[in-house]
C-alpha atoms as a PDB file:
ATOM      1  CA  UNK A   1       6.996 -15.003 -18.305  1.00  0.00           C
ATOM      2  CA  UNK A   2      10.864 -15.595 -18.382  1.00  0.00           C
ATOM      3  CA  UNK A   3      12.630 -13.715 -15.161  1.00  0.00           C
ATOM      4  CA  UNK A   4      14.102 -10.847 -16.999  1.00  0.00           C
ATOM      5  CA  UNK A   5      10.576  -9.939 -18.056  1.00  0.00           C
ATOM      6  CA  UNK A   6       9.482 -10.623 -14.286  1.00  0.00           C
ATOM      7  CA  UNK A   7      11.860  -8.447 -12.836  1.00  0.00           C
ATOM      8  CA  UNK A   8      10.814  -5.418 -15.583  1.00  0.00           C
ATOM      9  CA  UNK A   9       6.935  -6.296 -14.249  1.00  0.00           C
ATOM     10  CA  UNK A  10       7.832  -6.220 -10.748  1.00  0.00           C
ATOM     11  CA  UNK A  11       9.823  -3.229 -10.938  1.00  0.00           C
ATOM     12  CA  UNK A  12       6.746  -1.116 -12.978  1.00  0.00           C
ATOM     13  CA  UNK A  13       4.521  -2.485 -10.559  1.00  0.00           C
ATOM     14  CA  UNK A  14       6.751  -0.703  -7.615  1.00  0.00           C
ATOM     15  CA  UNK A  15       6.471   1.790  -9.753  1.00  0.00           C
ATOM     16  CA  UNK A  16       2.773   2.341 -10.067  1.00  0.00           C
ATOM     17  CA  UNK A  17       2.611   2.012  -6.570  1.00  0.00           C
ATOM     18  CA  UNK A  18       5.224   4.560  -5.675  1.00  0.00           C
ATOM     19  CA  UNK A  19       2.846   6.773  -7.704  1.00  0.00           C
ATOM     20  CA  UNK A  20      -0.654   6.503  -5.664  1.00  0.00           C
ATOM     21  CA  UNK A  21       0.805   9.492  -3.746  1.00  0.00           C
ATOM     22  CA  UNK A  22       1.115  11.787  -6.626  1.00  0.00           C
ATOM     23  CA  UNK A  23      -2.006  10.971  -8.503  1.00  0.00           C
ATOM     24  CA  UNK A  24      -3.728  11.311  -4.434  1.00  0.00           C
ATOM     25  CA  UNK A  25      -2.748  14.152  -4.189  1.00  0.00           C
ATOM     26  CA  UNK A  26      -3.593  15.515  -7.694  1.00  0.00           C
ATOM     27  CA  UNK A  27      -6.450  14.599  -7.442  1.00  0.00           C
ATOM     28  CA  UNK A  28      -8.342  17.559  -4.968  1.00  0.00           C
ATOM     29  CA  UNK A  29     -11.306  15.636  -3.809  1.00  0.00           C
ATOM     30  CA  UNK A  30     -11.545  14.276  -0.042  1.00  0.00           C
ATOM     31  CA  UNK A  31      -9.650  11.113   1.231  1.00  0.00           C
ATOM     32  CA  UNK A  32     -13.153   9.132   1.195  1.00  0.00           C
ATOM     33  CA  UNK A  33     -14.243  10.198  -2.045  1.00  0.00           C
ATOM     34  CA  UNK A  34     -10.649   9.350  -3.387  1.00  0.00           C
ATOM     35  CA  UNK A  35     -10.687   6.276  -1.747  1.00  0.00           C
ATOM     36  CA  UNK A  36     -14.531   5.469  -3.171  1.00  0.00           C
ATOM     37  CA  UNK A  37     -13.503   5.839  -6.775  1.00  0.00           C
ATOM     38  CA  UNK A  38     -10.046   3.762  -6.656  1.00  0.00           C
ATOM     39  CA  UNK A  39     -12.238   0.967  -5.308  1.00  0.00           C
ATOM     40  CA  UNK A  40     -14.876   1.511  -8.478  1.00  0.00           C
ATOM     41  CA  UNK A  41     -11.844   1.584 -10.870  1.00  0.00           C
ATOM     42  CA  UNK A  42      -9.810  -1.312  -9.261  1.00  0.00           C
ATOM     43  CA  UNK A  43     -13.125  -3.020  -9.592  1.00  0.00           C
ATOM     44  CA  UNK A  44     -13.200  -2.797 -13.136  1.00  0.00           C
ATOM     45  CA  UNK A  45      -9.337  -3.288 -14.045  1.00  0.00           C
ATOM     46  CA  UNK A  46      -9.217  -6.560 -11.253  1.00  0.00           C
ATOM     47  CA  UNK A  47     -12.410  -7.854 -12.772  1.00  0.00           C
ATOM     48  CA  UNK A  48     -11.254  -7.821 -16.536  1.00  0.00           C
ATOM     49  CA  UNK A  49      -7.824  -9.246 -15.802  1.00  0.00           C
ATOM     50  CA  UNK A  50      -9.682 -11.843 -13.709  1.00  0.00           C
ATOM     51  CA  UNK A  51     -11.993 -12.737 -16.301  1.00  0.00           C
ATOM     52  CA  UNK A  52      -9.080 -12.514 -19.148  1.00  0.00           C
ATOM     53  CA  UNK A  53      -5.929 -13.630 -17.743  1.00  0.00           C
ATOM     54  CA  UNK A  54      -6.610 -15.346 -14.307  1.00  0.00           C
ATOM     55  CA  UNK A  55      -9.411 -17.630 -15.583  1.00  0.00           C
ATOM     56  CA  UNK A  56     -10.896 -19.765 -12.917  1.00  0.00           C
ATOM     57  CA  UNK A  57      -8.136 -20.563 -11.250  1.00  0.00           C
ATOM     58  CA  UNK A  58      -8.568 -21.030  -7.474  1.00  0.00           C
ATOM     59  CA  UNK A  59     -10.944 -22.837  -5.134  1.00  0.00           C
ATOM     60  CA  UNK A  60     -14.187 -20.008  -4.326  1.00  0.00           C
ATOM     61  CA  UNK A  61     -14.287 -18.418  -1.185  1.00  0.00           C
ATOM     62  CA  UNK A  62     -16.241 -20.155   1.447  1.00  0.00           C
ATOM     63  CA  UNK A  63     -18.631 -18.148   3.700  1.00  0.00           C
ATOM     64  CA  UNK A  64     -15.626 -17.785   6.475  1.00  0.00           C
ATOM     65  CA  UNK A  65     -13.672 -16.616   3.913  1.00  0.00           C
ATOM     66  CA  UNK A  66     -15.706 -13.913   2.658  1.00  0.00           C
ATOM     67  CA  UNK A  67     -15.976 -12.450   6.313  1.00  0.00           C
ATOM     68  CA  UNK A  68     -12.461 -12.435   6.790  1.00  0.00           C
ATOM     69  CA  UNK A  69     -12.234 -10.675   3.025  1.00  0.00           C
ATOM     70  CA  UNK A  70     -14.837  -8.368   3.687  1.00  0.00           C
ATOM     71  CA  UNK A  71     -12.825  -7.154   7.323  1.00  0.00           C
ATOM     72  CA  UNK A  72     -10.023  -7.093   4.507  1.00  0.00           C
ATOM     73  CA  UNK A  73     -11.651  -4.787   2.582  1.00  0.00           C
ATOM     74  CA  UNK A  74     -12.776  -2.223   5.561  1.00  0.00           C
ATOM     75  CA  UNK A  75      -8.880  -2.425   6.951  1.00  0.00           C
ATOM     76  CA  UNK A  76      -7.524  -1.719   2.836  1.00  0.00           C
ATOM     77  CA  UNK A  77     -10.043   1.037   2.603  1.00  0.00           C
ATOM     78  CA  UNK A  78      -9.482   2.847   5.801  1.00  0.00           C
ATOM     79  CA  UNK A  79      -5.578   2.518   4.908  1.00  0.00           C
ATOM     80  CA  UNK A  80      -6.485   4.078   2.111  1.00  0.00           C
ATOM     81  CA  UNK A  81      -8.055   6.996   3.877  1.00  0.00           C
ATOM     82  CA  UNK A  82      -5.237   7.580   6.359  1.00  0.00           C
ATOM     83  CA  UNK A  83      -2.729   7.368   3.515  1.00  0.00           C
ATOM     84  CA  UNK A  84      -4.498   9.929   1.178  1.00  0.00           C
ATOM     85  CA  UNK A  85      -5.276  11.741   4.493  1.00  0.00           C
ATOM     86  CA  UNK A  86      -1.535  12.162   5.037  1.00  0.00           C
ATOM     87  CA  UNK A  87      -0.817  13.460   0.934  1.00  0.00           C
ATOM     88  CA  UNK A  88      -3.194  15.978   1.503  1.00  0.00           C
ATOM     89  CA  UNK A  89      -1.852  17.524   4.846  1.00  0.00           C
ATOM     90  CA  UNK A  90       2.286  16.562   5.070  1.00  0.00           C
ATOM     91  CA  UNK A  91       2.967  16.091   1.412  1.00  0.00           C
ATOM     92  CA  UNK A  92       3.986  13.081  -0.612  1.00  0.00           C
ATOM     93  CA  UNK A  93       7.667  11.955   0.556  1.00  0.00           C
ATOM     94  CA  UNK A  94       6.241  12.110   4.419  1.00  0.00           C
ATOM     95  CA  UNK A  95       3.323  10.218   4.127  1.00  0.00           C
ATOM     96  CA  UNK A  96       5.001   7.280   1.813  1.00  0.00           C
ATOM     97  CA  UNK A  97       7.942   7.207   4.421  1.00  0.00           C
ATOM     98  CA  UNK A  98       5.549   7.131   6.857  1.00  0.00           C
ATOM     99  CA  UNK A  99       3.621   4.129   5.331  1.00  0.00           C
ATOM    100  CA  UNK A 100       6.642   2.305   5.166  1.00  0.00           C
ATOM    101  CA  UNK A 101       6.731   1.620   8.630  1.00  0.00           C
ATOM    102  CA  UNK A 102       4.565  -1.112   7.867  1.00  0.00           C
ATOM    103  CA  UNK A 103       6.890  -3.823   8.010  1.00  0.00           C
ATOM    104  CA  UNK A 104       8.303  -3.011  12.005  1.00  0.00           C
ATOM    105  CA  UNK A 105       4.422  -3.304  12.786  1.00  0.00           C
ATOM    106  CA  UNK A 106       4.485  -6.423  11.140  1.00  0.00           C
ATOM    107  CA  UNK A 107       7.164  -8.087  12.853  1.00  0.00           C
ATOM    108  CA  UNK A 108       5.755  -6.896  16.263  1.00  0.00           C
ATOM    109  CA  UNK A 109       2.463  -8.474  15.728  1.00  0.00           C
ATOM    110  CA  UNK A 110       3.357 -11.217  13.882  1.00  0.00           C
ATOM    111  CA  UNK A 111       5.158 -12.327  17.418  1.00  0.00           C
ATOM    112  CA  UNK A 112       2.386 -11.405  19.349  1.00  0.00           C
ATOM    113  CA  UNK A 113      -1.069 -12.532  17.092  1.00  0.00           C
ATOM    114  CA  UNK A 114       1.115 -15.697  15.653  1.00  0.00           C
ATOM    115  CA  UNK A 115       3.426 -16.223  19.018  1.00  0.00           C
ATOM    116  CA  UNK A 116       6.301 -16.655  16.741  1.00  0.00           C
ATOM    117  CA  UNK A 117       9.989 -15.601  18.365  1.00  0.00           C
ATOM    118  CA  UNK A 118      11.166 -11.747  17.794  1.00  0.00           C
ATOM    119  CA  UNK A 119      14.822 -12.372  17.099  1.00  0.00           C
ATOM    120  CA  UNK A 120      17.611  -9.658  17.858  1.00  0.00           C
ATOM    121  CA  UNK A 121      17.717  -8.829  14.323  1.00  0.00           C
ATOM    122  CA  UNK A 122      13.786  -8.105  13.700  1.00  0.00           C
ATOM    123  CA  UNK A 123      14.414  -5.719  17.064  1.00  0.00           C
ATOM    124  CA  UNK A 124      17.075  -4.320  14.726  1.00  0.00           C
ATOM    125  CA  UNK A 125      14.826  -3.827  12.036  1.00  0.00           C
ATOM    126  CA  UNK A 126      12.242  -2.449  14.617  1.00  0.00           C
ATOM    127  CA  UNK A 127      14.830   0.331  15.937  1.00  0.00           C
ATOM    128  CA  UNK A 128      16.185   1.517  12.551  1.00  0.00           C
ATOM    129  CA  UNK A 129      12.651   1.802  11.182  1.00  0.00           C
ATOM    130  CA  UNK A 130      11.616   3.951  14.897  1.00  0.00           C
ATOM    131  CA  UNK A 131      14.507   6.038  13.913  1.00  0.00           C
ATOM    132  CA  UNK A 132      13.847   6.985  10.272  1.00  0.00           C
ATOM    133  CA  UNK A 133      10.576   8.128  11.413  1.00  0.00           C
ATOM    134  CA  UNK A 134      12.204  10.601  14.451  1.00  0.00           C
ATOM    135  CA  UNK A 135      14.341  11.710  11.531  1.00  0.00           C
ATOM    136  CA  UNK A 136      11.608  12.083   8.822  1.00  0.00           C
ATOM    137  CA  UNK A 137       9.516  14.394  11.233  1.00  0.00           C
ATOM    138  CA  UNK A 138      10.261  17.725  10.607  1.00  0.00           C
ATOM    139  CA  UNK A 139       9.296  18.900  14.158  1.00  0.00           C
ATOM    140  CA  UNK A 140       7.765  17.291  17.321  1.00  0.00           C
ATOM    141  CA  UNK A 141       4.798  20.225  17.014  1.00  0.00           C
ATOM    142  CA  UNK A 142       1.239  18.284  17.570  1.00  0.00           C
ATOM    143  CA  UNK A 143      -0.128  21.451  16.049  1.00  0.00           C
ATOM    144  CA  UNK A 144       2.326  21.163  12.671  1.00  0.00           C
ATOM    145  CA  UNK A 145       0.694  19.707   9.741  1.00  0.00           C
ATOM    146  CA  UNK A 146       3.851  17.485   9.253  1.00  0.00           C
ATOM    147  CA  UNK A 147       3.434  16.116  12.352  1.00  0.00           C
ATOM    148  CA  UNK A 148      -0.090  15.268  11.805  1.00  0.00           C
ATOM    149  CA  UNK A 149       0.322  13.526   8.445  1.00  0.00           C
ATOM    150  CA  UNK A 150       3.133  11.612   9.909  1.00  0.00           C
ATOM    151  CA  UNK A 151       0.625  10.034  12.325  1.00  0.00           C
ATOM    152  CA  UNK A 152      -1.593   9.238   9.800  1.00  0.00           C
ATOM    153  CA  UNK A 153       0.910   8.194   7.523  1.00  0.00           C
ATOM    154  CA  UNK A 154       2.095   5.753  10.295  1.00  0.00           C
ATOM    155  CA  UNK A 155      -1.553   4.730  11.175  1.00  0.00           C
ATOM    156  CA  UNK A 156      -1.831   3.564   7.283  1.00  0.00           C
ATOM    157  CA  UNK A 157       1.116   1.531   7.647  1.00  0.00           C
ATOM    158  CA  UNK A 158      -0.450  -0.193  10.888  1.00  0.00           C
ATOM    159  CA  UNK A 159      -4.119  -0.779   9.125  1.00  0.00           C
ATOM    160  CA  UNK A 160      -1.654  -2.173   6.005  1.00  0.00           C
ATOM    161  CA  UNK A 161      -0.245  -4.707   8.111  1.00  0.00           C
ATOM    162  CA  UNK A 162      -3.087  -5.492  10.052  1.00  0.00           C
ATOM    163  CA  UNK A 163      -4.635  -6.363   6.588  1.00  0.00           C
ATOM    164  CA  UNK A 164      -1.003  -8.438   5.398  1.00  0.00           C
ATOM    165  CA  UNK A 165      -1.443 -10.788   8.784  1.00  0.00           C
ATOM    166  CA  UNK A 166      -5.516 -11.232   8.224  1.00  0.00           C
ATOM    167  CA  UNK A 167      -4.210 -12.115   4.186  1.00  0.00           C
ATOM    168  CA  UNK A 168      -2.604 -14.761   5.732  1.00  0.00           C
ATOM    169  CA  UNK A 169      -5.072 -17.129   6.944  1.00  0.00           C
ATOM    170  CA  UNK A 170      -8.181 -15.375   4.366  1.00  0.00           C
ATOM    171  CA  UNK A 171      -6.525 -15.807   1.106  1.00  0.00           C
ATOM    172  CA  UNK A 172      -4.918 -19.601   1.858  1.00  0.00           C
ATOM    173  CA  UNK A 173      -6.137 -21.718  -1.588  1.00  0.00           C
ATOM    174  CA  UNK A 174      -7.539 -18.377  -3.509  1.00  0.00           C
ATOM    175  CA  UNK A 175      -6.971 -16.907  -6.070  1.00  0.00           C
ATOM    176  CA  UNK A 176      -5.097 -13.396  -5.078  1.00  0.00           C
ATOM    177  CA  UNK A 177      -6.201 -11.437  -7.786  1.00  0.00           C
ATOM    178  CA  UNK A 178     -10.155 -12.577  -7.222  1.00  0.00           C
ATOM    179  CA  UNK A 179      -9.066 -12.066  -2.770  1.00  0.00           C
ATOM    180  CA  UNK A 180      -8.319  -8.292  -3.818  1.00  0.00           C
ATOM    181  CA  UNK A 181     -11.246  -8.071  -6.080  1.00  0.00           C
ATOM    182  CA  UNK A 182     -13.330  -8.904  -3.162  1.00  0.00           C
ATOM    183  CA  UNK A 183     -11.468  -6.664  -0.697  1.00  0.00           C
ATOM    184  CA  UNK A 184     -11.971  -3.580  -3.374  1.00  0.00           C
ATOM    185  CA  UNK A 185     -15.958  -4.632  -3.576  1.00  0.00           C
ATOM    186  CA  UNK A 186     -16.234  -4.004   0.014  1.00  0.00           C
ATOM    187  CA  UNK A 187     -14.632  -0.862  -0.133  1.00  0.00           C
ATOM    188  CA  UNK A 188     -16.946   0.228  -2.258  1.00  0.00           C
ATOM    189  CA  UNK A 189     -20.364  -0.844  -0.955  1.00  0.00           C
ATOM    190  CA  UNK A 190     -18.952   0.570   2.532  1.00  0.00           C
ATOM    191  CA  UNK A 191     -18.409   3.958   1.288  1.00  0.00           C
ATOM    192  CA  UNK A 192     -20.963   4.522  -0.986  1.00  0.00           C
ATOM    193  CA  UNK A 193     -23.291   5.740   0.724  1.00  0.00           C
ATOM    194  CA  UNK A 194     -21.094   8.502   2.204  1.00  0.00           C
ATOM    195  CA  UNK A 195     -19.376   9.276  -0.924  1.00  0.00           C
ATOM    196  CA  UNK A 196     -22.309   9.148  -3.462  1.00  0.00           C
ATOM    197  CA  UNK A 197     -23.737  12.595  -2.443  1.00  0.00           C
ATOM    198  CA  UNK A 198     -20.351  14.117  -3.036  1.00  0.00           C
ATOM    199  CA  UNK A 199     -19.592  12.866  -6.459  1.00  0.00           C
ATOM    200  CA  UNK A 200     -21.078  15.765  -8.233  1.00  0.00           C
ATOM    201  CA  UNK A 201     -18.871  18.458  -6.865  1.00  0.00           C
ATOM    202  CA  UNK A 202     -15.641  16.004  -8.464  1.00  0.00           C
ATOM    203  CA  UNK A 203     -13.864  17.674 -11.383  1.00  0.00           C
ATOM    204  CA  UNK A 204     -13.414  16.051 -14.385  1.00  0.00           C
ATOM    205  CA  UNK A 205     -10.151  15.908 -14.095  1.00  0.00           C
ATOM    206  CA  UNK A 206      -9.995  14.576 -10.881  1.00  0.00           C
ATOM    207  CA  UNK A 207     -12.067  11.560 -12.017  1.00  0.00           C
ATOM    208  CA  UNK A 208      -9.076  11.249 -14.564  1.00  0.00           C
ATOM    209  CA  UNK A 209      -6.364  11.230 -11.781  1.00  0.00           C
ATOM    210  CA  UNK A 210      -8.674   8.819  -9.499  1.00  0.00           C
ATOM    211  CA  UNK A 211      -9.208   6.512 -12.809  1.00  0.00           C
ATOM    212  CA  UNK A 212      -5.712   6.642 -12.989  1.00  0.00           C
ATOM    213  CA  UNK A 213      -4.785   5.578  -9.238  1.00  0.00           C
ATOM    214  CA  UNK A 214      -7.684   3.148  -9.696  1.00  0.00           C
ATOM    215  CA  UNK A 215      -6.715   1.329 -12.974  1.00  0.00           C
ATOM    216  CA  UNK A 216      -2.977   1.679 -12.973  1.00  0.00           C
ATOM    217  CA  UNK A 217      -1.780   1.714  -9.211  1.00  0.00           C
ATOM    218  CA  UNK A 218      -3.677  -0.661  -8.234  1.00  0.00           C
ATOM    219  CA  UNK A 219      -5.557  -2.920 -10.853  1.00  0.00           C
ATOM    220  CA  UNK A 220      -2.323  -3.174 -13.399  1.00  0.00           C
ATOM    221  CA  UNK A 221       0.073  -2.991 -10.887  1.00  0.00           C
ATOM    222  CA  UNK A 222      -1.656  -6.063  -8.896  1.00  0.00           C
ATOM    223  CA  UNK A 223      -1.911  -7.762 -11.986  1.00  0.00           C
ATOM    224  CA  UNK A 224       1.761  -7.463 -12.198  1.00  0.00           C
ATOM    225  CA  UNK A 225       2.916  -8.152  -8.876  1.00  0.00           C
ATOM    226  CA  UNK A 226       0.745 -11.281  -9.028  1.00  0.00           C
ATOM    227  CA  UNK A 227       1.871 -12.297 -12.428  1.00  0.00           C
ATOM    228  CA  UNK A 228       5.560 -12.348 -11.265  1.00  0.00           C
ATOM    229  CA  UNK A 229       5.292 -14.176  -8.072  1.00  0.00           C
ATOM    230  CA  UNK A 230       5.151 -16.889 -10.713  1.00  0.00           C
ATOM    231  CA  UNK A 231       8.597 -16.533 -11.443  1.00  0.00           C
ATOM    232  CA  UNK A 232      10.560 -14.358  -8.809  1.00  0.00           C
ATOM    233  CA  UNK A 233      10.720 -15.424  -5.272  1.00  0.00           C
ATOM    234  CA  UNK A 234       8.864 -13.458  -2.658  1.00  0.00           C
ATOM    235  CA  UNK A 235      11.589 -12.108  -0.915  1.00  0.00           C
ATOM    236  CA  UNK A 236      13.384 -10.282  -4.177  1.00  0.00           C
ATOM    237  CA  UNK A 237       9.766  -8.853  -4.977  1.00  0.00           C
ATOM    238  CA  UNK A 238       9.965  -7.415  -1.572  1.00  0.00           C
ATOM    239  CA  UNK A 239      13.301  -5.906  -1.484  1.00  0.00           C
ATOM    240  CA  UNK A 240      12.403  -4.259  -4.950  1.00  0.00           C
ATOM    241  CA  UNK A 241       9.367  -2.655  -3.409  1.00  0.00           C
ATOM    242  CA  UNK A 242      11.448  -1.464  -0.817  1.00  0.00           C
ATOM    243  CA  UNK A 243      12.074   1.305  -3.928  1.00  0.00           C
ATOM    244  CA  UNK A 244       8.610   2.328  -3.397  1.00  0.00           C
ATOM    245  CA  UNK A 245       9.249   5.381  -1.793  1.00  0.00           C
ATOM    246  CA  UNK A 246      11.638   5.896  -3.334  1.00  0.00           C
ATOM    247  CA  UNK A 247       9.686   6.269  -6.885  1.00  0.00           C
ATOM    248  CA  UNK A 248       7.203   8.474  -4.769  1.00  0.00           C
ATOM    249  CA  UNK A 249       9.780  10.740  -3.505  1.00  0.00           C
ATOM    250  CA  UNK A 250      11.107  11.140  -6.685  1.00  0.00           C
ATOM    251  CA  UNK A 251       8.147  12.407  -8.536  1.00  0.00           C
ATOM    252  CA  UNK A 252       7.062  14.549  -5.906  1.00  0.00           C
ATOM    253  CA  UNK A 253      10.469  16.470  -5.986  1.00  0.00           C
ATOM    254  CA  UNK A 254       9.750  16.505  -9.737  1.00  0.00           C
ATOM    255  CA  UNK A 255       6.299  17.707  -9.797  1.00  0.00           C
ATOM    256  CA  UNK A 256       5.365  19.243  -6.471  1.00  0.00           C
ATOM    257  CA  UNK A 257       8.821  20.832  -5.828  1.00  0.00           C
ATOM    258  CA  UNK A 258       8.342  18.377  -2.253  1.00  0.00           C
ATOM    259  CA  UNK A 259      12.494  18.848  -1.968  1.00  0.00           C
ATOM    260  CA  UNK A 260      13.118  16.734   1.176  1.00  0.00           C
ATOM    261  CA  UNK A 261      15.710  17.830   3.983  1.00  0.00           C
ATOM    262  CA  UNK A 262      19.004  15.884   4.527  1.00  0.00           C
ATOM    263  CA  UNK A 263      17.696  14.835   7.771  1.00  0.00           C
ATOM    264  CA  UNK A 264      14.183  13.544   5.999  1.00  0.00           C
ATOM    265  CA  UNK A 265      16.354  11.541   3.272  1.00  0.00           C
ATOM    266  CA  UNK A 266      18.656  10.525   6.127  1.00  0.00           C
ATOM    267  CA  UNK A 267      15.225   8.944   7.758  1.00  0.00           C
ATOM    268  CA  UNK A 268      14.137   7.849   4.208  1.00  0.00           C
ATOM    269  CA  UNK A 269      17.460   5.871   3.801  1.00  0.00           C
ATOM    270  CA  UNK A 270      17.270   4.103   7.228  1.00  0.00           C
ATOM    271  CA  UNK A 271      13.106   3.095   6.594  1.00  0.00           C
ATOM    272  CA  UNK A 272      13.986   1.762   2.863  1.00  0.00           C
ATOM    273  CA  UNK A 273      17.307  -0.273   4.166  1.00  0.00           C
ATOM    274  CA  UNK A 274      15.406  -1.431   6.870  1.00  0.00           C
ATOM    275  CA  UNK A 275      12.837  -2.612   4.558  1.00  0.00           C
ATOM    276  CA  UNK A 276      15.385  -4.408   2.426  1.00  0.00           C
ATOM    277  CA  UNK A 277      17.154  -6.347   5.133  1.00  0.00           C
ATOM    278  CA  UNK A 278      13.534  -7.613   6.614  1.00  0.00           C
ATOM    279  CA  UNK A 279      12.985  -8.908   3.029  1.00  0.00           C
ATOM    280  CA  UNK A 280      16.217 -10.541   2.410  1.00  0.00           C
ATOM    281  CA  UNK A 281      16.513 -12.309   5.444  1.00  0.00           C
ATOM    282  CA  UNK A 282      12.881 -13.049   4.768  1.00  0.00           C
ATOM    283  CA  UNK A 283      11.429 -11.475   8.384  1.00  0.00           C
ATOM    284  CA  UNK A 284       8.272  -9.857   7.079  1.00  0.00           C
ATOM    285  CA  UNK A 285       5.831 -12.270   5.948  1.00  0.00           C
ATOM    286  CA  UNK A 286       5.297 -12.561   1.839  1.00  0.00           C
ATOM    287  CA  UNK A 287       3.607  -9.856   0.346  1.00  0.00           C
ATOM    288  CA  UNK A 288      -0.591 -10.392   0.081  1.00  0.00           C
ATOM    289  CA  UNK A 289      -2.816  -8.729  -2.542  1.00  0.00           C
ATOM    290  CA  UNK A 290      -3.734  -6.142  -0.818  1.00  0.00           C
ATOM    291  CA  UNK A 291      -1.199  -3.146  -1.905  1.00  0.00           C
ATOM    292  CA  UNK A 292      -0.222   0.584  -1.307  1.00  0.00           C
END
């Protein structure tokens, strides 16, 4: 893959990502059962390009390993289940900008699980991305369903970066795309047996949208992000993630009529450039196969 072609991966796989909003909330099933089926779909689409494209490349997992990928796999599902949580109640835009204060948790607990030094700047990072969010929330009403999808929004983004830091000592000498296939088999064996008795009331079409989020914002668009690591460097694959909201914001205003406030795309603007400058200046750890 020459780097012109990366950068045209990368930026479809921010894409698809920016898109497991819409397709969650399309699809009008609960936040388990979505949850449930994009595991059985990323199953499939990670286990084909495994067996097609990755080969056998990669040491096996060893039985420490698997733990750690299986506690991967509970922490990707239940920020799952927040995330779809928060579609469903506050809308798309406020739940992805919520997510996407995933990278201030990071650099907190990287400091504190990793003692590693908090410098002035990753404070800086920390503040702008605390102030976003008091700008994204439409009001400070714990009764207000904006409010409440905020917090779970924001929850999401701290099970997603509990899940980046545990990547980074359970995926050392893996293969990522076979780490994530793992992670998504867990999800599914976990919530089988809660979401198996509600399958038949699922629409066909919703199995359609799930397939979709399943398949395309998460198998293909792993594949992708994976596949251009090979060529890009990790910190300009972050920064052009840092457009995921963006892409999410975007089709929501498009489809759902979600028009944000000034003050939500003032917030919006502060989260994504604080995103940006963690990833240039390469603060937030590299990005691990587990995804939005």
């Amino acid at each position: 893959m020459k780097e012109r072609n990366a950068l045209l991966a990368i930026h479809l796989g921010a894409l698809l990502f920016g898109l497991s909003g819409i397709f969650g909330k399309l699809a009008a099933t609960a936040p388990m059962v979505t949850t449930f089926g994009r595991g059985v779909f990323a199953v499939i689409a990670l286990a084909l390009f495994a067996q097609l494209i990755a080969g056998n490349r990669g040491a096996g997992p060893n039985l420490r390993q698997l733990a750690l990928l299986g506690l991967g796999g509970v922490l990707l599902g239940a920020h799952w289940i927040t995330f779809f949580h928060a579609v469903q109640v506050a809308g798309v835009a406020i739940a992805t900008l919520g997510f996407a204060s995933f990278p201030a948790f990071t650099l907190l607990l990287e400091g504190l699980l990793f003692r590693e030094r908090i410098r002035l700047q990753e404070i800086i990072i920390v503040g702008l991305v605390s102030l976003g969010l008091v700008l994204v929330t439409p009001s400070f009403d714990w009764a207000s369903e904006a409010t409440q999808g905020l917090l779970s929004a924001v929850l999401s983004g701290l099970l997603f970066s509990l899940l980046s830091l545990l990547n980074r000592i359970s995926v050392k000498g893996l293969d990522p795309v076979k780490a994530a296939l793992c992670q998504n088999l867990t999800i599914v064996f976990c919530l089988a047996p809660f979401s198996w008795p509600l399958l038949a009331d699922v629409r066909l079409i919703d199995w359609l949208w799930i397939g979709l989020l399943g398949v395309f914002c998460t198998g293909l668009a792993h594949s992708l992000f994976v596949a251009s690591l090979k060529v890009l460097k990790a910190r300009t694959t972050a920064v052009i993630f840092a457009l995921e909201p963006v892409y999410g914001i975007a089709f929501a205003w498009w489809l759902f009529d979600e028009q944000p406030s000034l003050r939500m795309l003032a917030g919006g603007v502060l989260i994504i450039f604080a995103i940006a400058l963690s990833a240039r200046k390469g603060a937030v750890a590299e990005p691990k196969p587990a995804t939005a």
